[in-house]
Protein backbone atom coordinates (compact mmCIF):
# COMPACT_ATOMS: atom_id res chain seq x y z
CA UNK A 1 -20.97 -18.63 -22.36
CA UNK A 2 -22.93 -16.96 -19.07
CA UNK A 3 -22.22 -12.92 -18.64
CA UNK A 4 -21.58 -11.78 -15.26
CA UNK A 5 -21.57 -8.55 -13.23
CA UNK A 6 -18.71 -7.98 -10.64
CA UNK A 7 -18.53 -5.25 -8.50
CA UNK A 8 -15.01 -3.92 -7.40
CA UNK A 9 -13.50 -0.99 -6.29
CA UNK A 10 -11.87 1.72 -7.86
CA UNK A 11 -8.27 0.60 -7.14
CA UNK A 12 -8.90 -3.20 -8.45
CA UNK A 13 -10.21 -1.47 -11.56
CA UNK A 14 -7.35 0.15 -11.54
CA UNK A 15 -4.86 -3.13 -11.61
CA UNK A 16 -7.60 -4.59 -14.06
CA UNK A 17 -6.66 -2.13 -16.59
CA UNK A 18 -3.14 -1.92 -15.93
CA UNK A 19 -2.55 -5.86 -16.07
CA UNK A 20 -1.43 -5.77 -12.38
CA UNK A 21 -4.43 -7.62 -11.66
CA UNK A 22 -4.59 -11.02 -13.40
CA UNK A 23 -6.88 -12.88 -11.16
CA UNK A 24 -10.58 -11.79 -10.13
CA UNK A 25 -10.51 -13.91 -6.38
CA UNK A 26 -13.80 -13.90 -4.68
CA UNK A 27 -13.98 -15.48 -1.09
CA UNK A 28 -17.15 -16.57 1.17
CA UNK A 29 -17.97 -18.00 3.91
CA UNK A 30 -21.55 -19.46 2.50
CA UNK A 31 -21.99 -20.83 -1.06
CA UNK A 32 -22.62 -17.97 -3.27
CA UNK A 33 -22.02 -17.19 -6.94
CA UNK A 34 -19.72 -16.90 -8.38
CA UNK A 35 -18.60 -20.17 -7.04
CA UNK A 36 -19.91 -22.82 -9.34
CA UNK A 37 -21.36 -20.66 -11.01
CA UNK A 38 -18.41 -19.16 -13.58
CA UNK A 39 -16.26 -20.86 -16.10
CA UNK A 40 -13.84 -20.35 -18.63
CA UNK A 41 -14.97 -18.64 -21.55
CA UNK A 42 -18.04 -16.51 -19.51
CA UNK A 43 -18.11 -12.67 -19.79
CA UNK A 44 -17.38 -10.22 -16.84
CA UNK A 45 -18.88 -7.04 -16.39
CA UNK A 46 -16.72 -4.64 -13.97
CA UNK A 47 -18.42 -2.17 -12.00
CA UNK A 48 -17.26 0.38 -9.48
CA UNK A 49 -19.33 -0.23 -6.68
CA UNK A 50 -22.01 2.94 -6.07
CA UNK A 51 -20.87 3.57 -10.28
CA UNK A 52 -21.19 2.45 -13.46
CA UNK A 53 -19.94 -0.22 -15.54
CA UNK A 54 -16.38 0.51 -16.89
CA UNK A 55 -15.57 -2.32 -18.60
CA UNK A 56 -15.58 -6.28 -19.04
CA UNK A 57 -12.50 -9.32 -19.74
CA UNK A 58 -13.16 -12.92 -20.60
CA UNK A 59 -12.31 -15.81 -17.82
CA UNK A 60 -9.64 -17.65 -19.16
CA UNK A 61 -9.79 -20.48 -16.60
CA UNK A 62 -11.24 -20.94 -13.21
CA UNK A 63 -9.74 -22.80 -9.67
CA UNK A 64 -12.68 -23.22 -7.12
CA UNK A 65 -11.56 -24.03 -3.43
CA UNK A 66 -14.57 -25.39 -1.79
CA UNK A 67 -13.84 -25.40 1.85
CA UNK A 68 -9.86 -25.03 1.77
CA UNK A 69 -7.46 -26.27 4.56
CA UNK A 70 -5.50 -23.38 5.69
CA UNK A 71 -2.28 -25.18 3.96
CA UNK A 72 -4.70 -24.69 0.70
CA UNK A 73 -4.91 -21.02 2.21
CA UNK A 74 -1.39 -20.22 2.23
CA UNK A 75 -0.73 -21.97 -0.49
CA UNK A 76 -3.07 -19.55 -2.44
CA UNK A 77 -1.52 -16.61 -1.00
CA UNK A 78 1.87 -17.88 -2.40
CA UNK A 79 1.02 -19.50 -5.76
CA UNK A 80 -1.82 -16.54 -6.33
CA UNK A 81 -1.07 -13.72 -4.66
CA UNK A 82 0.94 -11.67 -6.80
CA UNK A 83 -1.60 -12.22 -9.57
CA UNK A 84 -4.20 -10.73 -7.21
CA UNK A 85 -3.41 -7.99 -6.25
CA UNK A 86 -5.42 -7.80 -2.78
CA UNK A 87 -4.30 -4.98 -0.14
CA UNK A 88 -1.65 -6.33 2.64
CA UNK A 89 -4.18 -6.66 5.11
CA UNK A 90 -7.22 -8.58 2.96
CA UNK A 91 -5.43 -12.42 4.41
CA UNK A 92 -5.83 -10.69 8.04
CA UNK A 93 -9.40 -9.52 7.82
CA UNK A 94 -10.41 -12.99 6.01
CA UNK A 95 -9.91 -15.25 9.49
CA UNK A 96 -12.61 -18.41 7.49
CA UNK A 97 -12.51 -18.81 3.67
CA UNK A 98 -15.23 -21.51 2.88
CA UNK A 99 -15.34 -21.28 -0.39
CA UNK A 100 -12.94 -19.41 -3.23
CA UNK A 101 -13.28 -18.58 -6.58
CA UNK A 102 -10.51 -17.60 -8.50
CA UNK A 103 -10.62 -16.30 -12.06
CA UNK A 104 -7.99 -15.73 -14.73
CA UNK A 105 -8.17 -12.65 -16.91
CA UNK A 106 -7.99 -12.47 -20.41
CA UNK A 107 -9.24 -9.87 -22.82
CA UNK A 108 -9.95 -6.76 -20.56
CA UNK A 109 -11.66 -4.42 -22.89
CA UNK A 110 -12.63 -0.88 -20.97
CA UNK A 111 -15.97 1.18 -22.30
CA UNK A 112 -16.11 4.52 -23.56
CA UNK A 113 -19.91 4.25 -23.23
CA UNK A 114 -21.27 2.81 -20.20
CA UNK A 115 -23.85 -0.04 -20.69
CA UNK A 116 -27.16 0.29 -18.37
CA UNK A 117 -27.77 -2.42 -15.66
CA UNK A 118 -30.82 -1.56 -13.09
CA UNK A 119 -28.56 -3.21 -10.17
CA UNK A 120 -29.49 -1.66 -7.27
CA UNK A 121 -29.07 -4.40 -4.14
CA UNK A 122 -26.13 -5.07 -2.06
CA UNK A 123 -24.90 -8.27 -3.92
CA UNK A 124 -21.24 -8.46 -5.24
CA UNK A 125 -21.25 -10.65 -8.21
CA UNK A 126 -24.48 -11.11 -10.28
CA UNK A 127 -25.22 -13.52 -12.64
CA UNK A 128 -27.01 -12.26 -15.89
């Protein structure tokens, strides 16, 4: 079991809490973590970008896309979508997915108490 750091914003914390949100998607162009790099069972840190860590949930199961068609695409957006939760215009602004990671939440637990993590680069998802 690996422990990860995401960072998100405030509004997919937000659905994260609320249970709106029950798939962490990350998309790239290049090969970067979290693709093959996360699987069921791992840990998740979630931090507000620029904040501090609010809270963590457990990845039930993972789906990696590597290189998807566009019918994989769409076919994402419809199986997936709902589950999440990405602003109307995030398929718009995303005109090459190369790879996708998609993450199933389980066991969200939210901190009172903020744990310390010296992350100071520019990096989205960290493995720790």
């Amino acid at each position: 079991m690996a422990k990860h750091l995401a960072v998100v914003n405030r509004e997919a914390v937000v659905d994260i809490f609320s249970g709106k949100k029950k798939i962490e998607g990350r998309f790239s162009q290049i090969r970067i973590a979290p693709f093959g790099k996360v699987s069921a069972g791992d840990i998740v840190l979630i931090k507000i970008g620029g904040k501090e860590i609010v809270g963590q949930f457990i990845v039930d199961r993972v789906i990696y896309f590597d290189h998807p068609t566009n019918e994989e695409v769409i076919e994402i957006k419809k199986k997936y979508g709902r589950g999440l939760s990405l602003p109307a215009t995030f398929w718009l602004e995303r005109e090459k997915i190369n790879y996708a990671t998609l993450m199933f939440i389980k066991s969200v637990t939210k901190f009172i108490v903020a744990p310390d993590f010296p992350k100071k680069d520019l990096r989205g998802w960290v493995v720790i």
